[in-house]
N, C-alpha and C. Protein backbone atom coordinates (compact mmCIF):
# COMPACT_ATOMS: atom_id res chain seq x y z
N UNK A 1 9.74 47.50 -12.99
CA UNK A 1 10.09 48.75 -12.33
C UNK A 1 9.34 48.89 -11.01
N UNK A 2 7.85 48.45 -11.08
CA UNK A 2 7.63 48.76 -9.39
C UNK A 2 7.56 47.57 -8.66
N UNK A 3 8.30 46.43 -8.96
CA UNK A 3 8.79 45.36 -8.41
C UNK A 3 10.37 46.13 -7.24
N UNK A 4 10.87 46.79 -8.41
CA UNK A 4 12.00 47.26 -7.43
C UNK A 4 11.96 48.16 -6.96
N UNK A 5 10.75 49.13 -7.30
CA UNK A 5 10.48 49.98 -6.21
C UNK A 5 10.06 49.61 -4.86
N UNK A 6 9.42 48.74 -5.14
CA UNK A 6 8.86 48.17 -3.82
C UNK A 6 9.92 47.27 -2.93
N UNK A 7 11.10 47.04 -3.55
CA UNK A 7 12.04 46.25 -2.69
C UNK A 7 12.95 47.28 -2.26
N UNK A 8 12.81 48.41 -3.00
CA UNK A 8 13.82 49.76 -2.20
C UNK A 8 13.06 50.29 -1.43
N UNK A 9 11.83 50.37 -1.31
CA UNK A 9 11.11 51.05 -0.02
C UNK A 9 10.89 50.03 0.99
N UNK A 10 11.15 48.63 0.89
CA UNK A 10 10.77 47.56 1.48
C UNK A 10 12.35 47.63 2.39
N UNK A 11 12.61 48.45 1.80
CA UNK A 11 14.74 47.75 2.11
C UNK A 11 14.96 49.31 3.18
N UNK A 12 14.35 50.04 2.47
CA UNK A 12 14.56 51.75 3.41
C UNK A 12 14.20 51.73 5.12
N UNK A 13 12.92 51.24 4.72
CA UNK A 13 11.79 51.13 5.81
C UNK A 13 12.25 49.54 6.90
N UNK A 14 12.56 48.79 6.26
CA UNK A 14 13.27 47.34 7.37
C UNK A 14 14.68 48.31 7.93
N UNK A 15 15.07 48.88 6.90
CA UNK A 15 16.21 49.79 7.17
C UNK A 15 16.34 50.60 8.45
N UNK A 16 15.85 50.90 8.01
CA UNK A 16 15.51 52.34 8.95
C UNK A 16 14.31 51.86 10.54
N UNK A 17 14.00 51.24 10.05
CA UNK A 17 13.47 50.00 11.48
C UNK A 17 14.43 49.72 12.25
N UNK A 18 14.91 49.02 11.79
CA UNK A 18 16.45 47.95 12.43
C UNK A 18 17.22 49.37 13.07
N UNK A 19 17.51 50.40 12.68
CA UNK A 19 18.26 51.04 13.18
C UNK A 19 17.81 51.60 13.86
N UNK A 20 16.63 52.52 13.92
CA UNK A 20 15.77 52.76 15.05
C UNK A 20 15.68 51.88 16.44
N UNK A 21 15.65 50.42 16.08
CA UNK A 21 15.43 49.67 16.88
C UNK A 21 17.27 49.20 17.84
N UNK A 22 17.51 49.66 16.97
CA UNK A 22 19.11 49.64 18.00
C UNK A 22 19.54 51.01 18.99
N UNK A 23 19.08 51.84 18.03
CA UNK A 23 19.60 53.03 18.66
C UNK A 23 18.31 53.08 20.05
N UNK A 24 17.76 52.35 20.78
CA UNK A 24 16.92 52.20 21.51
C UNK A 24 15.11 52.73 21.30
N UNK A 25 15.03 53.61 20.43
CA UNK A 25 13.54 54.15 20.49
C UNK A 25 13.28 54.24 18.89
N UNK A 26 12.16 54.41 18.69
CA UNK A 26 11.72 54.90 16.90
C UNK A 26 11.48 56.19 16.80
N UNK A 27 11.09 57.06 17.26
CA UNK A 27 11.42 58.24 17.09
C UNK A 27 11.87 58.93 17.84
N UNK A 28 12.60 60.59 17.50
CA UNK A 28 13.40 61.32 18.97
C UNK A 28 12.25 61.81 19.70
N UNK A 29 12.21 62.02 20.96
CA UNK A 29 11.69 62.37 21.54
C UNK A 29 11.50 63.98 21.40
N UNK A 30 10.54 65.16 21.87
CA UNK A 30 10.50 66.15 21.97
C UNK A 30 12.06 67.12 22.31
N UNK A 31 12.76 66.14 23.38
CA UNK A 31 13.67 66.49 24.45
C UNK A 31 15.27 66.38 23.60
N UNK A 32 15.05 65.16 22.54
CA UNK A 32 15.94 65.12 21.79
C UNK A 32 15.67 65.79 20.39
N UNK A 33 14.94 66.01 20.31
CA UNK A 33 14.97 67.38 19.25
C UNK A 33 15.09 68.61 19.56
N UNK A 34 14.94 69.11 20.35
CA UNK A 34 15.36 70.14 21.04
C UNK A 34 16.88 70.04 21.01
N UNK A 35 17.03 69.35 21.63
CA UNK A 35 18.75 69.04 21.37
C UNK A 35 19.61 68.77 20.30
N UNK A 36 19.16 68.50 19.33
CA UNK A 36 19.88 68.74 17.85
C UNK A 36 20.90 70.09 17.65
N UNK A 37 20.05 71.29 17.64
CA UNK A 37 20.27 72.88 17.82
C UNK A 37 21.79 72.41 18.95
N UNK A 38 22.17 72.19 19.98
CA UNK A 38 23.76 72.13 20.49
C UNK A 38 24.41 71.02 20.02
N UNK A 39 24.12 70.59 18.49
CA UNK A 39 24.91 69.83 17.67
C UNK A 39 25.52 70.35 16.47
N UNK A 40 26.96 71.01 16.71
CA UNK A 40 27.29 71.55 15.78
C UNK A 40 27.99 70.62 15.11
N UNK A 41 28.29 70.73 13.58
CA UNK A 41 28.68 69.68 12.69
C UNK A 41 29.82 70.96 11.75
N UNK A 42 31.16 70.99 11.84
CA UNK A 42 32.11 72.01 11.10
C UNK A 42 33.44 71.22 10.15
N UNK A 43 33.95 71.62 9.82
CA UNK A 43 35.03 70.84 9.54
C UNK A 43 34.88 69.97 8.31
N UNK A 44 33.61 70.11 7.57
CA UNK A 44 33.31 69.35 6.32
C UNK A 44 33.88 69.38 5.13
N UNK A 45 34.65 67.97 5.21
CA UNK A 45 35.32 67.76 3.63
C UNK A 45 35.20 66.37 3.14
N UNK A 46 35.09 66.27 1.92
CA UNK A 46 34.92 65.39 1.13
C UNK A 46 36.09 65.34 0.08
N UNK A 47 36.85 63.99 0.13
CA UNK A 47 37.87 63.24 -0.46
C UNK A 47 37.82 62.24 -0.95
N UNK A 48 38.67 61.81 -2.24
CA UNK A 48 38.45 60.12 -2.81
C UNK A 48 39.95 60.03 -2.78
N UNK A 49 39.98 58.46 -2.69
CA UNK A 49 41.22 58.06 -3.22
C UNK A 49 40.87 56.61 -3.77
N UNK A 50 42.37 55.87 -3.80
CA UNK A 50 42.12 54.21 -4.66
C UNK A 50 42.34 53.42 -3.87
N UNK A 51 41.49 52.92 -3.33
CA UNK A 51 42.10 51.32 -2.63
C UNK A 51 42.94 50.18 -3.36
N UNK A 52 43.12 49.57 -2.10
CA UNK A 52 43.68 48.64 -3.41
C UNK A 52 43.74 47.70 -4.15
N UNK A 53 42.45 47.47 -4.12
CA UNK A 53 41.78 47.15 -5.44
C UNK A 53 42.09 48.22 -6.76
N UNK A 54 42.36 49.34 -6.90
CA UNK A 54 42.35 50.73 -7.75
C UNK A 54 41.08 51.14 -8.41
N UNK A 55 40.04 50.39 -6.86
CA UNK A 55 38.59 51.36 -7.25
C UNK A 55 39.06 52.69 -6.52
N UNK A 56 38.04 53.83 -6.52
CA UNK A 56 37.88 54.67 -5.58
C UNK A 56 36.99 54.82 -4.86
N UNK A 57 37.20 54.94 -3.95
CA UNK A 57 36.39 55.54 -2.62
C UNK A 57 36.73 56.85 -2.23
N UNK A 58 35.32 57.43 -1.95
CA UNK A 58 35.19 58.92 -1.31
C UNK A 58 35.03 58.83 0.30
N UNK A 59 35.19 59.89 0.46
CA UNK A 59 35.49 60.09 2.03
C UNK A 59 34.80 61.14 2.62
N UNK A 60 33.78 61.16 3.81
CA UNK A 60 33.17 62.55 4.10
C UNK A 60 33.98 62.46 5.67
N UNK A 61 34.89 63.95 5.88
CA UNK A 61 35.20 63.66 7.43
C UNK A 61 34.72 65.46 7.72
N UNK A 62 34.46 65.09 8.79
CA UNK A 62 33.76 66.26 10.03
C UNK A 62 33.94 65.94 10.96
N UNK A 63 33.95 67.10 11.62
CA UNK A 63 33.83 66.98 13.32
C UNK A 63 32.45 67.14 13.87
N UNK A 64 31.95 67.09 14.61
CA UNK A 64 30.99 67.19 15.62
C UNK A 64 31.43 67.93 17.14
N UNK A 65 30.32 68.60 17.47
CA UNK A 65 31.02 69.29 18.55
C UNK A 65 29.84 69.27 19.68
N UNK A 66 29.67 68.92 20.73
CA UNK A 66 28.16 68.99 21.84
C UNK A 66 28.25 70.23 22.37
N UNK A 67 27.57 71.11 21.88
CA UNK A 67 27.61 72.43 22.25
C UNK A 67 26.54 72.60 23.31
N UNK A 68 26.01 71.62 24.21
CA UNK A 68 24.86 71.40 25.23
C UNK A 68 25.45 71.02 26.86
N UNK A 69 24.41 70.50 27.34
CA UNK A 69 25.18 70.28 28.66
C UNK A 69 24.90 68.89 29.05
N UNK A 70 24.26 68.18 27.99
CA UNK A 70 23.85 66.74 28.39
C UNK A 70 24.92 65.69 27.29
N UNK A 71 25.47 64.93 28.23
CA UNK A 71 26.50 63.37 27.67
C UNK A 71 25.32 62.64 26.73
N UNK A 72 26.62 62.95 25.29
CA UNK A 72 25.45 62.08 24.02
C UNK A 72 26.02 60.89 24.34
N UNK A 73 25.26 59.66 24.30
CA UNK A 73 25.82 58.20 23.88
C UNK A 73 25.32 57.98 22.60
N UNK A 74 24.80 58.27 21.99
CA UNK A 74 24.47 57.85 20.30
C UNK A 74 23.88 59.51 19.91
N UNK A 75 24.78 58.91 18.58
CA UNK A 75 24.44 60.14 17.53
C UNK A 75 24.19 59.11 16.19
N UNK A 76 23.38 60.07 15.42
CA UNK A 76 22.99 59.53 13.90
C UNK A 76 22.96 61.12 13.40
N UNK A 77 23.49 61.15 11.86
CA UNK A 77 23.16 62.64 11.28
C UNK A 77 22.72 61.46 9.92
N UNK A 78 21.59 62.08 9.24
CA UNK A 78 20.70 61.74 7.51
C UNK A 78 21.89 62.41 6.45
N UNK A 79 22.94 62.14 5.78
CA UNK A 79 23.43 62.36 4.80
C UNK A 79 22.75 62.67 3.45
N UNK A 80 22.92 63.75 2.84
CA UNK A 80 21.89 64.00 1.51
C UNK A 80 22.42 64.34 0.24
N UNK A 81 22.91 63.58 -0.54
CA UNK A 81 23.96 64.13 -1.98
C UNK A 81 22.97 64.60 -2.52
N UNK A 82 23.12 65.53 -3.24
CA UNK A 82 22.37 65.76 -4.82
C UNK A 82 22.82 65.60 -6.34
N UNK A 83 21.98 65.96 -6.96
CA UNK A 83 22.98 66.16 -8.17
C UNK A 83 23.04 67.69 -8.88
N UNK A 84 23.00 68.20 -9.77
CA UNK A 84 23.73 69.46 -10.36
C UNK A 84 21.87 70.18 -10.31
N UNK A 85 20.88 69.16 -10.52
CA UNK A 85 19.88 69.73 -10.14
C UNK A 85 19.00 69.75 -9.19
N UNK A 86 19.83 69.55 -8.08
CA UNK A 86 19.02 69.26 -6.40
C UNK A 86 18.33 68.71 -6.30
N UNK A 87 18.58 67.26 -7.53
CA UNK A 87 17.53 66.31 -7.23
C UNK A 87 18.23 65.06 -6.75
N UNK A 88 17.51 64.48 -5.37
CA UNK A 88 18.40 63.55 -4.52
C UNK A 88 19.15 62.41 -5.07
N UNK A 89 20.43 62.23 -5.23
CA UNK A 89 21.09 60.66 -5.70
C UNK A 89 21.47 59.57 -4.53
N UNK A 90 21.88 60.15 -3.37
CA UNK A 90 22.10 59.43 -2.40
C UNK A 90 21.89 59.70 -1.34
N UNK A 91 21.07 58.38 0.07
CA UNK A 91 21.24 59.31 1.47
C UNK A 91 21.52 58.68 2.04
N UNK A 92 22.19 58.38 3.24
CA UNK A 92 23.18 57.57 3.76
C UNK A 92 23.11 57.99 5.68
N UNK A 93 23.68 57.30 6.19
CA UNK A 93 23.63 57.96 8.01
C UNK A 93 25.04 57.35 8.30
N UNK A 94 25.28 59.02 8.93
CA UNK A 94 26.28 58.79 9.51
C UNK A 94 25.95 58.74 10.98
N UNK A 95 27.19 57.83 11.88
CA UNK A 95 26.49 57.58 13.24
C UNK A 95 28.65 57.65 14.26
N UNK A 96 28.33 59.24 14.91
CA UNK A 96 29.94 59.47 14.90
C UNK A 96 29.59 59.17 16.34
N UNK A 97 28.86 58.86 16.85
CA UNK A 97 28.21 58.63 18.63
C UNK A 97 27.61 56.66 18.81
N UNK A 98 28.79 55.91 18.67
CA UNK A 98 27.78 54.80 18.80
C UNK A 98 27.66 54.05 20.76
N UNK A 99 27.68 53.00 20.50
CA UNK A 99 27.52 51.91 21.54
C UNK A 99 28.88 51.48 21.39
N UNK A 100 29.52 51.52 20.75
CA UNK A 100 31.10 51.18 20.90
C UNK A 100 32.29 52.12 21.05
N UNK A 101 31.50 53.44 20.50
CA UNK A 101 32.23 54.73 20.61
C UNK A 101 32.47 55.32 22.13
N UNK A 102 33.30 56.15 22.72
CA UNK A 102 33.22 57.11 23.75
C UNK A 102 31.66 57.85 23.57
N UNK A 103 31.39 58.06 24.68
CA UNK A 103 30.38 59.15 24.77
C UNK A 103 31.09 60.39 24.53
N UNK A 104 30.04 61.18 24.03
CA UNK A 104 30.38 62.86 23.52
C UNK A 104 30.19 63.68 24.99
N UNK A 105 31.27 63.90 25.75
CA UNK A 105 30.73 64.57 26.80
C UNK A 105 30.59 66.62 26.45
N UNK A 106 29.38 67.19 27.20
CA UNK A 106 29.57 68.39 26.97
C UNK A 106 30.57 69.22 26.56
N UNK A 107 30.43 70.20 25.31
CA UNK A 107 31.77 70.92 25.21
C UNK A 107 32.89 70.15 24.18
N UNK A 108 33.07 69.08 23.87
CA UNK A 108 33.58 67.76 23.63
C UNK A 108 33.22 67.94 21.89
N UNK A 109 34.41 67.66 21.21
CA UNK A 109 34.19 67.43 19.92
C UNK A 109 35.27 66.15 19.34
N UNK A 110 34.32 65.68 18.18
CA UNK A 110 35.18 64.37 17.70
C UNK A 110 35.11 64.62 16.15
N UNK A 111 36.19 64.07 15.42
CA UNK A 111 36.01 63.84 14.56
C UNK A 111 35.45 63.20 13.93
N UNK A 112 35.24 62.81 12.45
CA UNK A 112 34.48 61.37 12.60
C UNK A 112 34.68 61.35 10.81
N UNK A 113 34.71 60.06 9.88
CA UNK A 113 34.52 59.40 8.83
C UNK A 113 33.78 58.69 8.41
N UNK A 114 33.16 59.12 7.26
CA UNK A 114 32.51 58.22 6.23
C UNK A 114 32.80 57.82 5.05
N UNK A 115 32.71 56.68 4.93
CA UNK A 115 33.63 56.04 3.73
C UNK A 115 32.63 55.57 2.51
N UNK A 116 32.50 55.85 1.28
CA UNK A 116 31.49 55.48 0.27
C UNK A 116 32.89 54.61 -0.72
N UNK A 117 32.32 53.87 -0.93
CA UNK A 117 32.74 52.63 -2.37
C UNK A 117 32.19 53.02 -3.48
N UNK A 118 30.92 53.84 -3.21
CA UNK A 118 30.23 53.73 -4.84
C UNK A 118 29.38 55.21 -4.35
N UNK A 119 29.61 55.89 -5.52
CA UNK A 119 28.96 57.15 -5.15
C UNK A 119 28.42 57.49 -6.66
N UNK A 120 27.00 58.11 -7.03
CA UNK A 120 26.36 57.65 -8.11
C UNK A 120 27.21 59.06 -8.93
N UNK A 121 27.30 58.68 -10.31
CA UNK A 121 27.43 59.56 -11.46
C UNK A 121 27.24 60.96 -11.48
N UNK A 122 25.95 60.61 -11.48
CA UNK A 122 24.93 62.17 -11.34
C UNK A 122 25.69 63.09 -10.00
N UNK A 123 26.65 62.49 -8.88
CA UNK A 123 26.31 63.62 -7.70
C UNK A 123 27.18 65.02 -7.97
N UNK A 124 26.93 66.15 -8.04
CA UNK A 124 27.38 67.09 -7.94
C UNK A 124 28.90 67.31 -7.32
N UNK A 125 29.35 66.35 -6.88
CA UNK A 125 30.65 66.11 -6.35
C UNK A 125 30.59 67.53 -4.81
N UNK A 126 29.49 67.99 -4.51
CA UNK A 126 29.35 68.40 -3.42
C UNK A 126 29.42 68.05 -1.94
N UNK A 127 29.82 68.18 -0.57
CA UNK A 127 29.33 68.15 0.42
C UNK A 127 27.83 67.77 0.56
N UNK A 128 27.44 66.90 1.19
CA UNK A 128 25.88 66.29 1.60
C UNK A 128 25.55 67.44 2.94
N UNK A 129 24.41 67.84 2.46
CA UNK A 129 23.44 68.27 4.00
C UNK A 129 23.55 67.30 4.81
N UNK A 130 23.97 67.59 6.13
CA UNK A 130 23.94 66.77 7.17
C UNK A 130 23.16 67.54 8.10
N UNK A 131 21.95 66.49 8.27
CA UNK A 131 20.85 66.47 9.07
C UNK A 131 20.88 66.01 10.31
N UNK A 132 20.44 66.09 11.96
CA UNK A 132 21.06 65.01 12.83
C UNK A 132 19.54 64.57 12.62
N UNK A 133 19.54 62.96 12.83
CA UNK A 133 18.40 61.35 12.67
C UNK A 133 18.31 61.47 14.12
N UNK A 134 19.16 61.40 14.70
CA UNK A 134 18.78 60.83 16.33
C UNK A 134 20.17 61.23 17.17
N UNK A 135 19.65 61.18 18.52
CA UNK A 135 20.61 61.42 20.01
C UNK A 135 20.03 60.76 21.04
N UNK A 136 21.10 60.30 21.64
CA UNK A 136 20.03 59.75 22.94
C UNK A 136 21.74 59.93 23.81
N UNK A 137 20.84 60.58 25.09
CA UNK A 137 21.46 60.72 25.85
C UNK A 137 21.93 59.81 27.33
């Protein structure tokens, strides 16, 4: 057991490195936290269906909206399932602002999808808190 604990915090943390390290910096800056607050996130729904394979997959789609005056080129929001007792089963990042995406210009809203294959037992079949991880402008 703390063999695989240590390879899930080993796996979080390379994780969460690597992506830091793409999205250009390791943490937001003062300037980009501040800027979270003109990131509105509305439009939240969660759907499954069967691929076709006739597993299911769930679906989180939202919009995003730049309610600021500065052009996002990357967005990240922290995804947070629970279960029936608000104790965490899954967390996941969604990223509706990439390096391949359009930039979010001011005023400017997009939709955006997340697709899960495997979503644990326990989750409350709720909407996830969506947190924003990062912006860079």
């Amino acid at each position: 057991m703390l063999v695989l604990t240590a390879v899930v915090v080993f796996f979080w943390h390379s994780h969460g490195a690597a992506e830091m390290a793409a999205n250009g910096s390791t943490l937001p800056t003062e300037e980009e936290k501040a800027y979270f607050t003109q990131l509105e996130v509305t439009d939240v729904r969660m759907s499954a269906a069967e691929n076709f394979l006739g597993a299911s997959v769930t679906y989180l789609d939202a919009r995003v909206t730049n309610k600021g005056t500065k052009t996002v080129r990357r967005l990240g929001f922290d995804l947070t399932f629970v279960d029936t007792l608000n104790q965490v089963v899954l967390r996941e990042r969604a990223r509706p602002v990439t390096q391949r995406t359009p930039s979010l210009k001011p005023g400017e809203s997009r939709a955006f999808r997340v697709t899960f294959e495997h979503m644990p037992a326990d989750w409350n079949q709720a909407a996830p808190s969506i947190v924003p991880a990062y912006v860079q402008f």
